[in-house]
ModelCIF file with pLDDT and N, C-alpha, C, O atoms, coordinates in Angstrom:
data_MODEL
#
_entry.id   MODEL 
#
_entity.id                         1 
_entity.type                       polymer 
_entity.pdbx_number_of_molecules   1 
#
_entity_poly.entity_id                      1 
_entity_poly.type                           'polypeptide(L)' 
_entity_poly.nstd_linkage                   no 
_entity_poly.nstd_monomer                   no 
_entity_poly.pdbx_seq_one_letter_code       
;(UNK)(UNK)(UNK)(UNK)(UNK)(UNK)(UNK)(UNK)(UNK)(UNK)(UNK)(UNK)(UNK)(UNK)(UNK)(UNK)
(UNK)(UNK)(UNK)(UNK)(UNK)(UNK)(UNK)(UNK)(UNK)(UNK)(UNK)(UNK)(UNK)(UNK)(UNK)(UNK)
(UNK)(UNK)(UNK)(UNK)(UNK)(UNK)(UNK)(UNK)(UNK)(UNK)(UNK)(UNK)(UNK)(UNK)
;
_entity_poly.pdbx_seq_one_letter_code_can   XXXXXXXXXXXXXXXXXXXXXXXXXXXXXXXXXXXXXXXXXXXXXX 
_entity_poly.pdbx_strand_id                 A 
#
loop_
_entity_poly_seq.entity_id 
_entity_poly_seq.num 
_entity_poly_seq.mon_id 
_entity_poly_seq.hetero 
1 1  UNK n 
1 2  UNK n 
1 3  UNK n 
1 4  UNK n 
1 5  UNK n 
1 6  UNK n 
1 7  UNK n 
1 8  UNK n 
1 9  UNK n 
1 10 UNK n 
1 11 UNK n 
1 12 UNK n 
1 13 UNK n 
1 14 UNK n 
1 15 UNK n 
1 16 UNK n 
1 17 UNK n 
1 18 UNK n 
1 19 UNK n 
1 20 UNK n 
1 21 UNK n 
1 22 UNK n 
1 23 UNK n 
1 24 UNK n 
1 25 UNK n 
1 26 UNK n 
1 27 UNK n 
1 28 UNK n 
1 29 UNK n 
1 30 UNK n 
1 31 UNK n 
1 32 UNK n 
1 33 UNK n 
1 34 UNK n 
1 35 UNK n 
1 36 UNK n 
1 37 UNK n 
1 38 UNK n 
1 39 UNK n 
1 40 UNK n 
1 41 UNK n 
1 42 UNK n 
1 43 UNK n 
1 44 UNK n 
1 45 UNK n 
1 46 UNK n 
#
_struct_asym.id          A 
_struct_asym.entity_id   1 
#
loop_
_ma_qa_metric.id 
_ma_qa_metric.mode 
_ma_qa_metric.name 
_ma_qa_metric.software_group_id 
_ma_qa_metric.type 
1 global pLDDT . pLDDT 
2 local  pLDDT . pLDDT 
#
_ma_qa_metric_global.metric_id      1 
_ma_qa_metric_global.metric_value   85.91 
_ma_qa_metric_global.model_id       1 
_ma_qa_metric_global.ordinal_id     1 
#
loop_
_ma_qa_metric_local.label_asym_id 
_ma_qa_metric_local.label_comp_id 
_ma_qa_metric_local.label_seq_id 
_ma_qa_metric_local.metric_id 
_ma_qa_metric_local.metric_value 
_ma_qa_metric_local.model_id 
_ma_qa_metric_local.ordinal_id 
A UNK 1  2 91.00 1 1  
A UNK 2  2 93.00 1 2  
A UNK 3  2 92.00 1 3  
A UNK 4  2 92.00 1 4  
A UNK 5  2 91.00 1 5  
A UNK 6  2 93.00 1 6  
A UNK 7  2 91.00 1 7  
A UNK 8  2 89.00 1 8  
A UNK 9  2 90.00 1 9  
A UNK 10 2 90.00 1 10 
A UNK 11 2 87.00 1 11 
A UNK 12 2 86.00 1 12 
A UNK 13 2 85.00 1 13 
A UNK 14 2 84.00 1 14 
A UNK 15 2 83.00 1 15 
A UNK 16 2 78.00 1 16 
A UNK 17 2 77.00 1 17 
A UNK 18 2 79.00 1 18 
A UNK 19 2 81.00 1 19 
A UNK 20 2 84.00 1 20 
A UNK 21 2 86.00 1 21 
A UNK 22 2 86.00 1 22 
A UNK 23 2 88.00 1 23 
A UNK 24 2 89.00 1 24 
A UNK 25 2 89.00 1 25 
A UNK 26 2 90.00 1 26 
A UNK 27 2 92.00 1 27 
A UNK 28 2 91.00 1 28 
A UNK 29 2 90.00 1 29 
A UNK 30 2 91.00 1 30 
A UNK 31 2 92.00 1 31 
A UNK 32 2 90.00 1 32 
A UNK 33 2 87.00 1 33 
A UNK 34 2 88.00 1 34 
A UNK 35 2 88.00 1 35 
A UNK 36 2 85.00 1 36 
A UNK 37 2 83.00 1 37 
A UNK 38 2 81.00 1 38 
A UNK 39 2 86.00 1 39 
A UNK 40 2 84.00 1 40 
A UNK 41 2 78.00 1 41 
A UNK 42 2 80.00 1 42 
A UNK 43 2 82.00 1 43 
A UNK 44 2 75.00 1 44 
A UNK 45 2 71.00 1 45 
A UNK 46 2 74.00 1 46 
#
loop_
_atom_site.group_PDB 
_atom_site.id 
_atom_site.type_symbol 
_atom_site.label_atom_id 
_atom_site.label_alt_id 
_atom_site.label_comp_id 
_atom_site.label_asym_id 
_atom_site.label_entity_id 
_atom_site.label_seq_id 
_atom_site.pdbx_PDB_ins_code 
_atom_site.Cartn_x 
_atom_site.Cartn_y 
_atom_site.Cartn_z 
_atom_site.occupancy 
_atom_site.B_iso_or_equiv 
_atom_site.pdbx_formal_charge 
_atom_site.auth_seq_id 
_atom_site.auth_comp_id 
_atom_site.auth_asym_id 
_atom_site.auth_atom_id 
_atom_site.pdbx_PDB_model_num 
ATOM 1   N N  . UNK A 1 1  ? 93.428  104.892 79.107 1.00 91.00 ? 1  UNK A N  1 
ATOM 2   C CA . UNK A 1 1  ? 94.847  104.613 78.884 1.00 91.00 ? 1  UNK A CA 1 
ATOM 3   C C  . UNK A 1 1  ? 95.583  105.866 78.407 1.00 91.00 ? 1  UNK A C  1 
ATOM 4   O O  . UNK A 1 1  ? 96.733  106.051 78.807 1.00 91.00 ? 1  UNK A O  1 
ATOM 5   N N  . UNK A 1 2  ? 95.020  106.710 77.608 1.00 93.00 ? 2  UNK A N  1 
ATOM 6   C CA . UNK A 1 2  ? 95.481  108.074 77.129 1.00 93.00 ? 2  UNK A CA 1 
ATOM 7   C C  . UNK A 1 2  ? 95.375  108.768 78.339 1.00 93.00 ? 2  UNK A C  1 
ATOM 8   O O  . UNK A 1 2  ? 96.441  109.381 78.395 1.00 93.00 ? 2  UNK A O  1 
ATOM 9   N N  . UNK A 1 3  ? 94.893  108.971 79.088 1.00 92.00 ? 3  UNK A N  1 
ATOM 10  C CA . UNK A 1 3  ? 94.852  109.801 80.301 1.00 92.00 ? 3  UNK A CA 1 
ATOM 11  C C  . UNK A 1 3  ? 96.077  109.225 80.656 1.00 92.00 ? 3  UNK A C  1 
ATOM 12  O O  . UNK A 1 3  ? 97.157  109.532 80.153 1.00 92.00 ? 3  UNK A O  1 
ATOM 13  N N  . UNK A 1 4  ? 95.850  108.168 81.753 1.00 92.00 ? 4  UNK A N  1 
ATOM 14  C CA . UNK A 1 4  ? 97.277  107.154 82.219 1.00 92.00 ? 4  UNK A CA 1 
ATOM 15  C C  . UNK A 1 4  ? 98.508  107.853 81.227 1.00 92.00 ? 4  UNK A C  1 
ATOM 16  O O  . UNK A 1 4  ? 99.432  108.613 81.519 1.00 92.00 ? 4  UNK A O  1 
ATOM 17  N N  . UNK A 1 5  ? 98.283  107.524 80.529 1.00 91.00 ? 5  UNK A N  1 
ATOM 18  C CA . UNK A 1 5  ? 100.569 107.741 79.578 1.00 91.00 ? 5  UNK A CA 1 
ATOM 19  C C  . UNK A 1 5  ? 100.287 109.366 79.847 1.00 91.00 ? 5  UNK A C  1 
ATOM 20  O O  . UNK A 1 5  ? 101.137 109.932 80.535 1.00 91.00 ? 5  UNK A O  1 
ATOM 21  N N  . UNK A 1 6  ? 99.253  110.098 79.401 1.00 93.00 ? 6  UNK A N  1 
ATOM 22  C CA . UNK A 1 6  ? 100.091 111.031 79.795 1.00 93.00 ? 6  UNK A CA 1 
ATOM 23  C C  . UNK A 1 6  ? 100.351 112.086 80.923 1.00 93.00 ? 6  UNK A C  1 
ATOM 24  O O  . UNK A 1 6  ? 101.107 113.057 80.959 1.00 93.00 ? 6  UNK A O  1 
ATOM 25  N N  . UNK A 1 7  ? 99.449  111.556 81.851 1.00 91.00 ? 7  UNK A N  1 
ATOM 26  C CA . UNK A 1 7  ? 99.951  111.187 83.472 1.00 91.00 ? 7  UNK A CA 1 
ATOM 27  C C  . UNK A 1 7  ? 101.561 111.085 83.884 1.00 91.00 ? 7  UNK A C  1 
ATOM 28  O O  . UNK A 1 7  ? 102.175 111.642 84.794 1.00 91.00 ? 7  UNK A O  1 
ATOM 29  N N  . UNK A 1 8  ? 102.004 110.154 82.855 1.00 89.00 ? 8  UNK A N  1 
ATOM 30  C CA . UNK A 1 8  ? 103.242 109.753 83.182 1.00 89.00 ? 8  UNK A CA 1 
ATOM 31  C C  . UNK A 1 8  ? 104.071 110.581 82.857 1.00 89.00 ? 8  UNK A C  1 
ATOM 32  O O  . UNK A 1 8  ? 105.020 110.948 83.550 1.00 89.00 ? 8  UNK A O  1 
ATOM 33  N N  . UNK A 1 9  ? 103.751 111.010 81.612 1.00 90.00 ? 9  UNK A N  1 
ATOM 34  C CA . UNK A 1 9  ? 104.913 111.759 80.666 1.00 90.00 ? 9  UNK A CA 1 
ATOM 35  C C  . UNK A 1 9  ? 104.657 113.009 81.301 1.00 90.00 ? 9  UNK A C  1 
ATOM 36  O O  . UNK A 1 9  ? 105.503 113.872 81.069 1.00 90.00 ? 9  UNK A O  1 
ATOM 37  N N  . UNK A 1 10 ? 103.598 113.367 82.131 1.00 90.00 ? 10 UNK A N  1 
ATOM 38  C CA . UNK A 1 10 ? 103.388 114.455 83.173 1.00 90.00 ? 10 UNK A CA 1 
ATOM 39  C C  . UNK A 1 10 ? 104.464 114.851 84.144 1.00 90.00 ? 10 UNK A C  1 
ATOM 40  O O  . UNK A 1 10 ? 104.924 115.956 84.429 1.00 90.00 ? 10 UNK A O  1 
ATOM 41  N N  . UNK A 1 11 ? 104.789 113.403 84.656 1.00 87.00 ? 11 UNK A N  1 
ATOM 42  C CA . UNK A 1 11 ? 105.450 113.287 85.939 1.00 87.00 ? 11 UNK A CA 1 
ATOM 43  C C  . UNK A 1 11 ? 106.404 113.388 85.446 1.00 87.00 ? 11 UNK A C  1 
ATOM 44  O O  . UNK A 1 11 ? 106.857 114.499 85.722 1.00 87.00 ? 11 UNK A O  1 
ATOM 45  N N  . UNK A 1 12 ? 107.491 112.476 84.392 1.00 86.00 ? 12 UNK A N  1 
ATOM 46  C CA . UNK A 1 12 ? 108.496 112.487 84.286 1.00 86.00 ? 12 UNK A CA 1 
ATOM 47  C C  . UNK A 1 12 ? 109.130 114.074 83.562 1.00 86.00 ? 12 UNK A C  1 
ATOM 48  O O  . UNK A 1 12 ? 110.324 114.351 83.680 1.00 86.00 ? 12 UNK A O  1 
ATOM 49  N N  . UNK A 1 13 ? 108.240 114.930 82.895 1.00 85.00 ? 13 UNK A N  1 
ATOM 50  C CA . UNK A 1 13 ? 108.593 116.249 82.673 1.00 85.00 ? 13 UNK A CA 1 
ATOM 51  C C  . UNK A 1 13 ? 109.019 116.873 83.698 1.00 85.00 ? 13 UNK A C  1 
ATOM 52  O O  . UNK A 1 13 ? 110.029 117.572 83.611 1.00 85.00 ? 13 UNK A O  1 
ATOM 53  N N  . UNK A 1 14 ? 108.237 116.723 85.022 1.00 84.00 ? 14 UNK A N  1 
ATOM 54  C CA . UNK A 1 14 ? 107.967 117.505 86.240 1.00 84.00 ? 14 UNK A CA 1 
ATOM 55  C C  . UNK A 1 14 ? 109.263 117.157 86.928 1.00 84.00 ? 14 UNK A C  1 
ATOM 56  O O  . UNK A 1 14 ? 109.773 117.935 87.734 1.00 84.00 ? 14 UNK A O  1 
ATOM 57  N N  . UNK A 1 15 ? 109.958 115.652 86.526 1.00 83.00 ? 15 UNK A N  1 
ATOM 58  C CA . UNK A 1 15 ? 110.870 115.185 87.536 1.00 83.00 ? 15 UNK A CA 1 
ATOM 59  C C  . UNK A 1 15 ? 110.773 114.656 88.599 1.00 83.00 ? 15 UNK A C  1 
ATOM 60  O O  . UNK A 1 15 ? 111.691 114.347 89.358 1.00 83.00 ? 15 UNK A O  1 
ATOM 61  N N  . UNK A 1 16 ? 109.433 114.483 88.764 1.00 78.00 ? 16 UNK A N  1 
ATOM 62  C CA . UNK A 1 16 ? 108.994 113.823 90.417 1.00 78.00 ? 16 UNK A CA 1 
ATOM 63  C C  . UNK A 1 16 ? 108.112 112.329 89.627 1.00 78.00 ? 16 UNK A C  1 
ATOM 64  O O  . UNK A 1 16 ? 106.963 112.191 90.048 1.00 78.00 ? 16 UNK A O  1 
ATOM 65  N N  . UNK A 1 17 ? 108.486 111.474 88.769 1.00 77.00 ? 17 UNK A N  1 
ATOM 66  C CA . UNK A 1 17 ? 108.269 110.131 88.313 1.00 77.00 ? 17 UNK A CA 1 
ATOM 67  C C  . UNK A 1 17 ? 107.585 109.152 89.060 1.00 77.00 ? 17 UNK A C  1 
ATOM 68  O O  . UNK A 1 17 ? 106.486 108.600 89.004 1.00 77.00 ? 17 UNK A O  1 
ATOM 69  N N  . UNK A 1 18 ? 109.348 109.086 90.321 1.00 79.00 ? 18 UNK A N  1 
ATOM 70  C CA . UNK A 1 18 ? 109.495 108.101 91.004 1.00 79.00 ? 18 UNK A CA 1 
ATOM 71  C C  . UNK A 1 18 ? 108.889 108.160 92.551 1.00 79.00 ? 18 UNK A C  1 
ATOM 72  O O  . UNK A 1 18 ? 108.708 107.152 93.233 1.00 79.00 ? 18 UNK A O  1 
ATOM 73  N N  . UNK A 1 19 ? 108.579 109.654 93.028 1.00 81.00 ? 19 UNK A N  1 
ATOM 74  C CA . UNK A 1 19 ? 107.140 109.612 94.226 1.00 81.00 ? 19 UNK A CA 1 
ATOM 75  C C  . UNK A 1 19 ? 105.768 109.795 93.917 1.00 81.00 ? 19 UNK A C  1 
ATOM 76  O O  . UNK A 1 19 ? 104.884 110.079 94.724 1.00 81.00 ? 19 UNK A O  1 
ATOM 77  N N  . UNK A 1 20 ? 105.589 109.529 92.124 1.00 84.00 ? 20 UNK A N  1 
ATOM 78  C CA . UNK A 1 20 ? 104.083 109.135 91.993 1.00 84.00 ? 20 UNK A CA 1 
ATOM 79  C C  . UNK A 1 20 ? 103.888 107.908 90.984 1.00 84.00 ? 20 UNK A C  1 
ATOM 80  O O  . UNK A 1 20 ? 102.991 107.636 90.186 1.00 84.00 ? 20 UNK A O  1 
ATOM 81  N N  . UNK A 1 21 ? 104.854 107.396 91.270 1.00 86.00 ? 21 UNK A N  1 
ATOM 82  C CA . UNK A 1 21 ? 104.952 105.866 90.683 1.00 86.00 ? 21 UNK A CA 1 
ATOM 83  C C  . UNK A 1 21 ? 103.869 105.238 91.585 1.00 86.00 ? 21 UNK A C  1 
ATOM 84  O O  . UNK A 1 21 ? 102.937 105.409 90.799 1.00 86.00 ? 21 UNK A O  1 
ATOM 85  N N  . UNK A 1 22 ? 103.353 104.701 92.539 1.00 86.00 ? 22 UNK A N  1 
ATOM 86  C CA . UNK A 1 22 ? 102.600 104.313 93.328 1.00 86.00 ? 22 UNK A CA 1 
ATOM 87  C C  . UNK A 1 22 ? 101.169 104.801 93.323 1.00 86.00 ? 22 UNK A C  1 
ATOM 88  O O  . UNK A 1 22 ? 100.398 104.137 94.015 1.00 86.00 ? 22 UNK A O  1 
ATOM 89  N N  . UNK A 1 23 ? 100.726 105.719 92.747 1.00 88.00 ? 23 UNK A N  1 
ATOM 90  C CA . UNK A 1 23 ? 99.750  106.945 92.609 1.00 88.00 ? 23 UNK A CA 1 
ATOM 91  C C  . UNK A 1 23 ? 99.162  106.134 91.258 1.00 88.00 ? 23 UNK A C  1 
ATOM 92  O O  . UNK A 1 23 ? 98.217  105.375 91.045 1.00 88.00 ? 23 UNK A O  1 
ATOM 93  N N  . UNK A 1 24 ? 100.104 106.642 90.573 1.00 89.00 ? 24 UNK A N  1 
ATOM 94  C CA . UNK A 1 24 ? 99.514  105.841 88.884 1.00 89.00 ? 24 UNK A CA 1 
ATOM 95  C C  . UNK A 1 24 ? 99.904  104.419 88.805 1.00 89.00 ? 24 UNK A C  1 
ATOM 96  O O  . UNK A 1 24 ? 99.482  103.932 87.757 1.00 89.00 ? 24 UNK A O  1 
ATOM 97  N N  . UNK A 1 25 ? 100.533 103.605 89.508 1.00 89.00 ? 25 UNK A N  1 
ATOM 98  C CA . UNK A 1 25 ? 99.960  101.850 89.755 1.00 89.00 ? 25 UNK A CA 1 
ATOM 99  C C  . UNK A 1 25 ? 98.725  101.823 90.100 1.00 89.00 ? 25 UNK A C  1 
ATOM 100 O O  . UNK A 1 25 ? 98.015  101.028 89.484 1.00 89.00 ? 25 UNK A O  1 
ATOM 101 N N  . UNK A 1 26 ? 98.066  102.706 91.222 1.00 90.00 ? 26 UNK A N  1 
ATOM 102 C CA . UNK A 1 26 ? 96.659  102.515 92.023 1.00 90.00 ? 26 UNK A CA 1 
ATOM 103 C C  . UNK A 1 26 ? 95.646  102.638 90.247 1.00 90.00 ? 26 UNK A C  1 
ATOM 104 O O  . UNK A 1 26 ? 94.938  101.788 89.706 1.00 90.00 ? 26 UNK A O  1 
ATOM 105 N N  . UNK A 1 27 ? 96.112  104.429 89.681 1.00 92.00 ? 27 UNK A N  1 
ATOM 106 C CA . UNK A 1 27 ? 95.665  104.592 88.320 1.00 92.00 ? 27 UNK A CA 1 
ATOM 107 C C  . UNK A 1 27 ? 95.326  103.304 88.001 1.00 92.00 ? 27 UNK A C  1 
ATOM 108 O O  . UNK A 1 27 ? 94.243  102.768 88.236 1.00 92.00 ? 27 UNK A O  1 
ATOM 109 N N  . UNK A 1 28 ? 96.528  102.697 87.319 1.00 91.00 ? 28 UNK A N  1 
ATOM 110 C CA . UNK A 1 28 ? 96.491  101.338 86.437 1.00 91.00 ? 28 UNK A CA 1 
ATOM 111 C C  . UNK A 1 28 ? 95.944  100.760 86.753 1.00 91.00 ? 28 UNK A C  1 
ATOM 112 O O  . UNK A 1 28 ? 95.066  100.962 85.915 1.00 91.00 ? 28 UNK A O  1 
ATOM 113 N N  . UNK A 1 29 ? 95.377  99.715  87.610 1.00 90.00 ? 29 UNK A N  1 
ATOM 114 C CA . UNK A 1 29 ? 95.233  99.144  88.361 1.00 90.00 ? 29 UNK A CA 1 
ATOM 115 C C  . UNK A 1 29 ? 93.425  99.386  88.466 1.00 90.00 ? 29 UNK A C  1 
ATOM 116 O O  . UNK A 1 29 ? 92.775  98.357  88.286 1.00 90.00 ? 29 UNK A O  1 
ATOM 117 N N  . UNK A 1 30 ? 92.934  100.176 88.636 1.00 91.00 ? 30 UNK A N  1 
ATOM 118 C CA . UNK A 1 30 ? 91.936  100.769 88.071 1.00 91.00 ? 30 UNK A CA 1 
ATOM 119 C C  . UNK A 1 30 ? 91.228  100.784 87.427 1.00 91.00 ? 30 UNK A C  1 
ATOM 120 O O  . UNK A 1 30 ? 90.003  100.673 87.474 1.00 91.00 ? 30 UNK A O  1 
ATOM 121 N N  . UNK A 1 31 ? 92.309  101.009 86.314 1.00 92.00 ? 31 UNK A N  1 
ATOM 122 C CA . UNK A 1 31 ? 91.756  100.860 84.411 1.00 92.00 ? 31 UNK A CA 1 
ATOM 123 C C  . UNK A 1 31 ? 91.550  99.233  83.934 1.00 92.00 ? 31 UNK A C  1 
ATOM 124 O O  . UNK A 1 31 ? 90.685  98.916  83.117 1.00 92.00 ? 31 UNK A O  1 
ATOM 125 N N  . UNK A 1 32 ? 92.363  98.373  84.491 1.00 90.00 ? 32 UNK A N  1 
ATOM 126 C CA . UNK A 1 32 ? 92.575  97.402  83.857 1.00 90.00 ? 32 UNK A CA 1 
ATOM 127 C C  . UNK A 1 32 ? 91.132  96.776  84.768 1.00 90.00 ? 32 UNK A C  1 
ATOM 128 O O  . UNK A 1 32 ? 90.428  96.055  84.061 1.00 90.00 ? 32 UNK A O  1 
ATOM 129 N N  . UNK A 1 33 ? 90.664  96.950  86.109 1.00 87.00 ? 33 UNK A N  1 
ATOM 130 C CA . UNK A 1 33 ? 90.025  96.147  86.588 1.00 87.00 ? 33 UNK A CA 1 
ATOM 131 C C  . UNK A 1 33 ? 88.254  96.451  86.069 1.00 87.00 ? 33 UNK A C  1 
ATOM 132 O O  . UNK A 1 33 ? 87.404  95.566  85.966 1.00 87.00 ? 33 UNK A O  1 
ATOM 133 N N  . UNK A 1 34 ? 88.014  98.143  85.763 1.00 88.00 ? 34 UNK A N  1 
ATOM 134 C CA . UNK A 1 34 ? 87.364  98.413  85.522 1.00 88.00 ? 34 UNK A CA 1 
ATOM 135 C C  . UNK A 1 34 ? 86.867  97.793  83.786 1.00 88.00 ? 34 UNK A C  1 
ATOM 136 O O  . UNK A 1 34 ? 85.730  97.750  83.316 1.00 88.00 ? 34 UNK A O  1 
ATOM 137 N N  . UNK A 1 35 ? 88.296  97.340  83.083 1.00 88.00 ? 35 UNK A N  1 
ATOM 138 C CA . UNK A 1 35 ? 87.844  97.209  81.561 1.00 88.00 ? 35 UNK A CA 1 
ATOM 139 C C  . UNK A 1 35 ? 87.800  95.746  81.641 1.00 88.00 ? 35 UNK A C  1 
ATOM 140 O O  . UNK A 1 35 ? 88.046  95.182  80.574 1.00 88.00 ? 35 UNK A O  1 
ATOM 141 N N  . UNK A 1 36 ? 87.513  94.900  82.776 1.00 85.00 ? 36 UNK A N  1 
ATOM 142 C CA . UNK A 1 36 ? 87.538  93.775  82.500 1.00 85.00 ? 36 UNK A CA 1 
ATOM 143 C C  . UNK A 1 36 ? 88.374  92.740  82.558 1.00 85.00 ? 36 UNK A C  1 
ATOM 144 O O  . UNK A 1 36 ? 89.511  92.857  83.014 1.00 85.00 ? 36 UNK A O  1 
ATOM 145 N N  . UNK A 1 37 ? 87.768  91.339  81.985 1.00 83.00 ? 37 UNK A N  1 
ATOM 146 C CA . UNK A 1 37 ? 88.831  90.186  82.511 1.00 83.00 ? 37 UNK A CA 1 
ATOM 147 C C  . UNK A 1 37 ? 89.974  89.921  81.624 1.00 83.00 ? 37 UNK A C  1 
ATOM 148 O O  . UNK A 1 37 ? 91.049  89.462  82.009 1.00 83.00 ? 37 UNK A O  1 
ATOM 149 N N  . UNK A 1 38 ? 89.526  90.399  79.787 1.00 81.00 ? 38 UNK A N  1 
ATOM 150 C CA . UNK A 1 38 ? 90.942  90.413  78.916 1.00 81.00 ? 38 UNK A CA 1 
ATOM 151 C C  . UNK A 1 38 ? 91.733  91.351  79.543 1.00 81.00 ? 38 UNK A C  1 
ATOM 152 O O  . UNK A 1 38 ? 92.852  90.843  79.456 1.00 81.00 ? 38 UNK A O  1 
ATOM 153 N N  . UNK A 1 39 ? 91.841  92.275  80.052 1.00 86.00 ? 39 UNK A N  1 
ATOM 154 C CA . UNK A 1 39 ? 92.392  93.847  80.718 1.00 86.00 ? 39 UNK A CA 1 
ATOM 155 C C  . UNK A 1 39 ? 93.496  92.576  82.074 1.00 86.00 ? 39 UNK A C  1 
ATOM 156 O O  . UNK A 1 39 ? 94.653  92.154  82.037 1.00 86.00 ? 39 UNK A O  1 
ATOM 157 N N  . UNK A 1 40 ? 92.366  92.396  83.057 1.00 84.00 ? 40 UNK A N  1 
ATOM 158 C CA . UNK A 1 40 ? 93.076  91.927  84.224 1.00 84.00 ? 40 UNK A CA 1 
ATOM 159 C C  . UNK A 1 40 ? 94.342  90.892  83.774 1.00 84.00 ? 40 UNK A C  1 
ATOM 160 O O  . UNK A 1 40 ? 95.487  90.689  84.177 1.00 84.00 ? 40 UNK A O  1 
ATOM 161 N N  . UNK A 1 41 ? 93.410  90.319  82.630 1.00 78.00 ? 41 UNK A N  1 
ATOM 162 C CA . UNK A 1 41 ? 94.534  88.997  82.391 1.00 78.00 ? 41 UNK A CA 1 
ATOM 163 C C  . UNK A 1 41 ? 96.174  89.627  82.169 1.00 78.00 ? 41 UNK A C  1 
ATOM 164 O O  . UNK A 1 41 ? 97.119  89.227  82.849 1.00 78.00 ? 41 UNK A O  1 
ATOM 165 N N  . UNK A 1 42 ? 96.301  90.742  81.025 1.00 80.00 ? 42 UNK A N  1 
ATOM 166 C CA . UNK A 1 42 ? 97.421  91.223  80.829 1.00 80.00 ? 42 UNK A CA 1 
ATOM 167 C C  . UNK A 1 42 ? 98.019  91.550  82.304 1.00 80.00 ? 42 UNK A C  1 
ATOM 168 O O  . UNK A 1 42 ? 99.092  91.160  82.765 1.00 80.00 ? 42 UNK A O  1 
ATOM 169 N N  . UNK A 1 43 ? 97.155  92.274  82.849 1.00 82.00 ? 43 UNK A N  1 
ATOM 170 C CA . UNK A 1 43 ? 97.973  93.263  84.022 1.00 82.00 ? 43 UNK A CA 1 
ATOM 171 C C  . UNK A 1 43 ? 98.122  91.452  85.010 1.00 82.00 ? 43 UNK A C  1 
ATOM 172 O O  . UNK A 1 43 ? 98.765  91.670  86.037 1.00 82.00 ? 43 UNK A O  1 
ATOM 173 N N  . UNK A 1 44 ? 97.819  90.318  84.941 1.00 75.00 ? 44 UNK A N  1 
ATOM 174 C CA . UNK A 1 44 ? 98.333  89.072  85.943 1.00 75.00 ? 44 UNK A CA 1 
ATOM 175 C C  . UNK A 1 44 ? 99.730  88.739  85.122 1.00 75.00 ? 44 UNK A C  1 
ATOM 176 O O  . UNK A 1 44 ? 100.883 88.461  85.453 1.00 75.00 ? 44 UNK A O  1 
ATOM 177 N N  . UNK A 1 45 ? 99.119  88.891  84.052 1.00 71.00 ? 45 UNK A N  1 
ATOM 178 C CA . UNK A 1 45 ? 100.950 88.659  83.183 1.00 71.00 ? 45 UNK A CA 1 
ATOM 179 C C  . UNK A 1 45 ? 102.503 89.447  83.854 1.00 71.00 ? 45 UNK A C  1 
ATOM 180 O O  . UNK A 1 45 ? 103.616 89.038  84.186 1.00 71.00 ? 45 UNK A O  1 
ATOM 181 N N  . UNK A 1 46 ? 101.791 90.787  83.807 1.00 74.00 ? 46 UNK A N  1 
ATOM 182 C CA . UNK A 1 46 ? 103.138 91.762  84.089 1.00 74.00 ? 46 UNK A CA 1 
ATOM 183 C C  . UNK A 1 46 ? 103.225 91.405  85.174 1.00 74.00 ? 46 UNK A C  1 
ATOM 184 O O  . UNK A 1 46 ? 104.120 91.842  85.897 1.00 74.00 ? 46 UNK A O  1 
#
C-alpha cells in the first residue's frame, strides 16, 4: 500500500495522474486480491 500512494503522489507530481490512472487500478487491484478476502471485501465496497 506504501508503494501504491506513493506511486500516486508520483504521478500526480509528474502531472500525468490521469493516463496512469488505469496502470495503478491494475496496481490496486493486485494488492487487494493478493492480501485476501478482508482486502477484496473493501475493494467490492468501493
Amino acid at each position: 500500500f506504501s508503494r501504491f500512494a506513493l506511486g500516486v503522489w508520483w504521478d500526480n507530481f509528474r502531472g500525468n495522474s490521469i493516463p496512469k490512472q488505469k496502470k495503478r487500478a491494475r496496481q490496486l487491484i493486485k494488492i487487494l486480491t493478493k492480501l485476501g478476502p478482508a482486502y477484496i471485501k473493501i475493494g467490492q465496497a468501493l
